[in-house]
N, C-alpha and C. Protein backbone atom coordinates (compact mmCIF):
# COMPACT_ATOMS: atom_id res chain seq x y z
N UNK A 1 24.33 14.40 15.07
CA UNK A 1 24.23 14.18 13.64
C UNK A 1 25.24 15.08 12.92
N UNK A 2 26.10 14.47 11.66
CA UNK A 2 26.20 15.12 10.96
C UNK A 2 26.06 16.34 9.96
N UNK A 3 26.34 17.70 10.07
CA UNK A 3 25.68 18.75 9.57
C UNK A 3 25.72 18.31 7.72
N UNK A 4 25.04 18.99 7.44
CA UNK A 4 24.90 19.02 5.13
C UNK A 4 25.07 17.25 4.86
N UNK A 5 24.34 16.04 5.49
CA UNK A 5 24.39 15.21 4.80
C UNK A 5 22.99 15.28 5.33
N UNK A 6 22.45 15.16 5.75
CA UNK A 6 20.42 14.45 5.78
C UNK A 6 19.69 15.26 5.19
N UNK A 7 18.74 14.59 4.36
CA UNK A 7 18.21 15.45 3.60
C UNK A 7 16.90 16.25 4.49
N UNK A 8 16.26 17.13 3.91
CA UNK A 8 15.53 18.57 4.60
C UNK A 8 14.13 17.79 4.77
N UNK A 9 14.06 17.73 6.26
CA UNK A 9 12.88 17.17 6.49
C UNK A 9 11.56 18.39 6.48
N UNK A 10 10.58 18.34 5.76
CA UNK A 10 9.80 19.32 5.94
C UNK A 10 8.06 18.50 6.17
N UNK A 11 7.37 19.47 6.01
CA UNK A 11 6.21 19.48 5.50
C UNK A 11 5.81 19.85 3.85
N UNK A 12 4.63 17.98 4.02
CA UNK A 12 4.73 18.01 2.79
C UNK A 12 2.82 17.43 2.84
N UNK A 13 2.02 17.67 1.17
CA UNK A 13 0.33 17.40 1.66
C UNK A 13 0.40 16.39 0.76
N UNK A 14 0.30 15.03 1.16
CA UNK A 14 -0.18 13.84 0.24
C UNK A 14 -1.21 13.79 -0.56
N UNK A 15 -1.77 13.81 -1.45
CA UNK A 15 -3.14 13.42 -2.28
C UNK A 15 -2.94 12.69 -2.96
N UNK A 16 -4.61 11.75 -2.20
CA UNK A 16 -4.60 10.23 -2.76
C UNK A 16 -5.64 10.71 -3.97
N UNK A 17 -5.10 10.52 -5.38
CA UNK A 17 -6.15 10.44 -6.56
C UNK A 17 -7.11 9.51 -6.89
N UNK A 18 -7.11 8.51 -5.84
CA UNK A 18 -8.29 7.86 -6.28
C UNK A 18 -9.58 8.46 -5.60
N UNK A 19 -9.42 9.23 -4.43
CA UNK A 19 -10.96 9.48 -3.68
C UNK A 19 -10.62 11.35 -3.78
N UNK A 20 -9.43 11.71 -4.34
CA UNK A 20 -8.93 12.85 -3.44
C UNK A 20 -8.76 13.41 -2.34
N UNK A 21 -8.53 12.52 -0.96
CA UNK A 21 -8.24 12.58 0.42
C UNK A 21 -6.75 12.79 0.45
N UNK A 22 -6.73 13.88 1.51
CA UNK A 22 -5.26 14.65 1.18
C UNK A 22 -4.83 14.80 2.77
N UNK A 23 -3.61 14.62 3.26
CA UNK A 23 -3.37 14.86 4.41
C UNK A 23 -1.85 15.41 4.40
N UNK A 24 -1.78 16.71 5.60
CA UNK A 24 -0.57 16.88 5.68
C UNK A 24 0.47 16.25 6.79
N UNK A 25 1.49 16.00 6.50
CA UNK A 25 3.14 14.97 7.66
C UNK A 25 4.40 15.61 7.14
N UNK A 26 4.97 15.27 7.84
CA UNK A 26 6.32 15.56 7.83
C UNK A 26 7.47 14.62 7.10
N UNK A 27 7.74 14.78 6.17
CA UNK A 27 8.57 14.07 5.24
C UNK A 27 9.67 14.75 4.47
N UNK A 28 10.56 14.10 4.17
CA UNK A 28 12.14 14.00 3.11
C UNK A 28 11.53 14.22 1.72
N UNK A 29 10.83 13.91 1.21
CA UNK A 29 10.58 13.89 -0.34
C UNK A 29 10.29 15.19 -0.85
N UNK A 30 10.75 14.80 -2.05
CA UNK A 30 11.03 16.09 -2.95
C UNK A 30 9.78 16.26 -4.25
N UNK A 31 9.20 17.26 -4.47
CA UNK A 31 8.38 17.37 -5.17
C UNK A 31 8.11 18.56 -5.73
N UNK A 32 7.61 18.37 -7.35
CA UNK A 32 7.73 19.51 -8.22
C UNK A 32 6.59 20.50 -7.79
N UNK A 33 5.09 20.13 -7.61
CA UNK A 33 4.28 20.66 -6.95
C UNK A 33 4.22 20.98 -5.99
N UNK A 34 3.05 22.27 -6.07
CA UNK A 34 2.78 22.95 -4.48
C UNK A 34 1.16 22.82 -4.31
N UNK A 35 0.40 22.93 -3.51
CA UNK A 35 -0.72 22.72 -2.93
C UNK A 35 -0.66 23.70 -1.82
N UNK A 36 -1.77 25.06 -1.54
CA UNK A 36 -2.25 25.80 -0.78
C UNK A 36 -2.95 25.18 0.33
N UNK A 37 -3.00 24.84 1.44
CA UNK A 37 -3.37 24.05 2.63
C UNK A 37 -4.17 24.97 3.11
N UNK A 38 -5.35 24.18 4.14
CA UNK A 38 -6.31 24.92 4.85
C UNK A 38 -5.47 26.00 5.72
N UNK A 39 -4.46 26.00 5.87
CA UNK A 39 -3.97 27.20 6.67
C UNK A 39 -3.38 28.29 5.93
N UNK A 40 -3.56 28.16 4.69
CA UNK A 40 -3.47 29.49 3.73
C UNK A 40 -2.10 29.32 3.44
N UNK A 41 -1.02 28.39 3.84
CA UNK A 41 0.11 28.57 3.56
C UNK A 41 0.46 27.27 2.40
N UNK A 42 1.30 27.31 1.43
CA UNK A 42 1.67 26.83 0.25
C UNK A 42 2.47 25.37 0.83
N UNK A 43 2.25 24.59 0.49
CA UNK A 43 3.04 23.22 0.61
C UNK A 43 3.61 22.25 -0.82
N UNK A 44 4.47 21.31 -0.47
CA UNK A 44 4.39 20.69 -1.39
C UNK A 44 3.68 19.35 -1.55
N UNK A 45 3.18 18.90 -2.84
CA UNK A 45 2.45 18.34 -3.01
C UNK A 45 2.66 17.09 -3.39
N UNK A 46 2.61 15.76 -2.92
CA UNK A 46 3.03 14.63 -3.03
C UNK A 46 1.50 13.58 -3.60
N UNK A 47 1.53 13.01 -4.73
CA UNK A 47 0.15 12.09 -4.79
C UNK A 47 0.66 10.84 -4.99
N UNK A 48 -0.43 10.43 -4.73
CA UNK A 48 -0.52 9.04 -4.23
C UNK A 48 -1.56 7.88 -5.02
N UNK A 49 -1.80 6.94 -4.79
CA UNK A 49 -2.62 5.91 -5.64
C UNK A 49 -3.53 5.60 -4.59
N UNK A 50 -2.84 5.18 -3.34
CA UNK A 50 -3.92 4.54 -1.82
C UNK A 50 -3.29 5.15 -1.03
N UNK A 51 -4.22 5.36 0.02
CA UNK A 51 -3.85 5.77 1.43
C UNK A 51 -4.85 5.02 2.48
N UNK A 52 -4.85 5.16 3.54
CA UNK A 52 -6.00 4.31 4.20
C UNK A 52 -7.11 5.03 3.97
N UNK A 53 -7.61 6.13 3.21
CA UNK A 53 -9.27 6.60 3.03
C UNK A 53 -9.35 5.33 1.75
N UNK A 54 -8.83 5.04 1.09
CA UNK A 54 -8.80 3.69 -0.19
C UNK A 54 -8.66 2.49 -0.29
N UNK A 55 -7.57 2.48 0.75
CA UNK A 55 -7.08 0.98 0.64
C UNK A 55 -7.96 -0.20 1.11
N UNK A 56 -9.00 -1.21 0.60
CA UNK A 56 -9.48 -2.13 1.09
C UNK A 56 -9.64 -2.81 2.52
N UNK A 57 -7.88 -2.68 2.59
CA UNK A 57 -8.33 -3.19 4.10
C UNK A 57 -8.48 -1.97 5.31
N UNK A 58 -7.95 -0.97 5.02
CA UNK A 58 -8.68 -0.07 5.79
C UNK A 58 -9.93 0.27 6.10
N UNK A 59 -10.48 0.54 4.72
CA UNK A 59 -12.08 0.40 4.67
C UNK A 59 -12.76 -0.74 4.51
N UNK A 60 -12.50 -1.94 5.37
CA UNK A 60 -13.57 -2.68 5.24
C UNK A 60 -14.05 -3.58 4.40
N UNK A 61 -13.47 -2.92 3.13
CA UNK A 61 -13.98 -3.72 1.93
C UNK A 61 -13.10 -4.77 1.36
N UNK A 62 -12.16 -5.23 1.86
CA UNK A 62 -11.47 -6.53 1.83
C UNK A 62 -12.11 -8.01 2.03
N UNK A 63 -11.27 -8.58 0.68
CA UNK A 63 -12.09 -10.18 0.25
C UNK A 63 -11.42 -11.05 1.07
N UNK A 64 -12.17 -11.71 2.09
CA UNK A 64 -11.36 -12.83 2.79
C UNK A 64 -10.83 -13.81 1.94
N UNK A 65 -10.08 -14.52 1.95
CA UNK A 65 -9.67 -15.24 0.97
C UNK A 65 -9.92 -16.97 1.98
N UNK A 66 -11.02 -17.59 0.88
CA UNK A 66 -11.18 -19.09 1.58
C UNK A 66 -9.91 -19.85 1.12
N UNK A 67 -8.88 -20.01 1.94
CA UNK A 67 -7.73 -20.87 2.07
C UNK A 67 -8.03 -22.22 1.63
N UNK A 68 -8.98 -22.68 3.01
CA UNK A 68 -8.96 -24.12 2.97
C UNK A 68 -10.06 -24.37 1.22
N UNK A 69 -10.57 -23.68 0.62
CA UNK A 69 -11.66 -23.79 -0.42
C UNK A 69 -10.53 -24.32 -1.73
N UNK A 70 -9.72 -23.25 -1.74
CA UNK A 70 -8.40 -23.57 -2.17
C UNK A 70 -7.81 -24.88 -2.42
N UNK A 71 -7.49 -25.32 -0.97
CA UNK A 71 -6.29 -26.58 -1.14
C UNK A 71 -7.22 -27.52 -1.15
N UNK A 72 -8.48 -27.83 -1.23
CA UNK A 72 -9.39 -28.75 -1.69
C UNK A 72 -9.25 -28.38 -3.20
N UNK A 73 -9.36 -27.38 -4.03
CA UNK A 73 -9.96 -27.44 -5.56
C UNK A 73 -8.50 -27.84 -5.94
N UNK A 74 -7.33 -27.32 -5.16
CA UNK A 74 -5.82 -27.86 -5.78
C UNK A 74 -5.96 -29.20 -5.56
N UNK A 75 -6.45 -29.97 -4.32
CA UNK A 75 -6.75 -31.32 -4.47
C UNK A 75 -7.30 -32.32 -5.51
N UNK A 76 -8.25 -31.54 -5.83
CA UNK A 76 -9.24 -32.36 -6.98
C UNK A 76 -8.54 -32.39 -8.26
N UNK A 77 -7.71 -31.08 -8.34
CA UNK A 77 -7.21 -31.05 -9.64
C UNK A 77 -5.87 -31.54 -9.99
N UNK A 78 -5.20 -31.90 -8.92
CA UNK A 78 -3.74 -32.60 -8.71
C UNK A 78 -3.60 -33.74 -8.00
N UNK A 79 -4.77 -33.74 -7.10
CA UNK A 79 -4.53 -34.82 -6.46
C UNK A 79 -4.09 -35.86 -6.37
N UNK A 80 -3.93 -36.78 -7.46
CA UNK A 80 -3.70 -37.99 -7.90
C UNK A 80 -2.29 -37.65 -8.05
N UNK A 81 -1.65 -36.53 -9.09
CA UNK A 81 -0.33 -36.81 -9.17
C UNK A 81 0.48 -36.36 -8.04
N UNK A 82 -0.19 -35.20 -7.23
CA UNK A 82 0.74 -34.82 -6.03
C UNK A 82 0.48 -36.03 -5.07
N UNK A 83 -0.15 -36.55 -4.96
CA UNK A 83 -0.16 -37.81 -3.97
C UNK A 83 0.76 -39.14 -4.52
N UNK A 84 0.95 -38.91 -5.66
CA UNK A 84 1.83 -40.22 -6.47
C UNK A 84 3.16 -40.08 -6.10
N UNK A 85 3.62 -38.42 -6.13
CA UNK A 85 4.98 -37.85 -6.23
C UNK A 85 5.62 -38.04 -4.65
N UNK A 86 4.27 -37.70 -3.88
CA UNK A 86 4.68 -37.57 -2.52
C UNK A 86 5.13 -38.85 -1.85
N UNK A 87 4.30 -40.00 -2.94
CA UNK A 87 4.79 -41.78 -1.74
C UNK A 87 5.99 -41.98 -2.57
N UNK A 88 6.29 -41.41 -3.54
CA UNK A 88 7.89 -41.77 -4.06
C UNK A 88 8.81 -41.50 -3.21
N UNK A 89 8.93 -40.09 -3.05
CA UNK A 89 10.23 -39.43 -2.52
C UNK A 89 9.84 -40.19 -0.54
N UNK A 90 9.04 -40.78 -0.38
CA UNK A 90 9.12 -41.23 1.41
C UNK A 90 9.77 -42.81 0.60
């Protein structure tokens, strides 16, 4: 690698503000805050909106989405003209 072009990979503590679940990794990003870590030593502090302690489909709480429920109610409600449009263009 090139020396003085990649930027300074360090340690850095994410906090997600929606639950406040915070974890520390190793990352490039730059940040105005610091955060004191369970190991007594000062980090910087990166927040966040979701992380997997939040995000739906991590936890479980994700809405299946009925597909086929779907292209039936688009049926009923178009049906007639998307079926009109479709024997034209064959």
């Amino acid at each position: 690698m090139k020396p003085n072009i990649h930027p300074e990979y360090k340690e850095v503590v994410f906090l997600d503000v929606s639950n406040n679940f915070s974890f520390k990794t190793r990352s490039t990003m730059n940040t105005r805050e610091t955060i004191k870590w369970e190991d007594g030593k000062e980090y910087p502090l990166a927040k966040i909106e979701t992380s997997s302690e939040s995000h739906p489909f991590y936890t479980g709480t994700q809405k299946i989405m009925d597909t086929a429920g779907r292209v039936e109610k688009f049926r009923q409600k178009f049906g007639a003209k998307a079926g009109a449009k479709a024997s034209v263009k064959e």
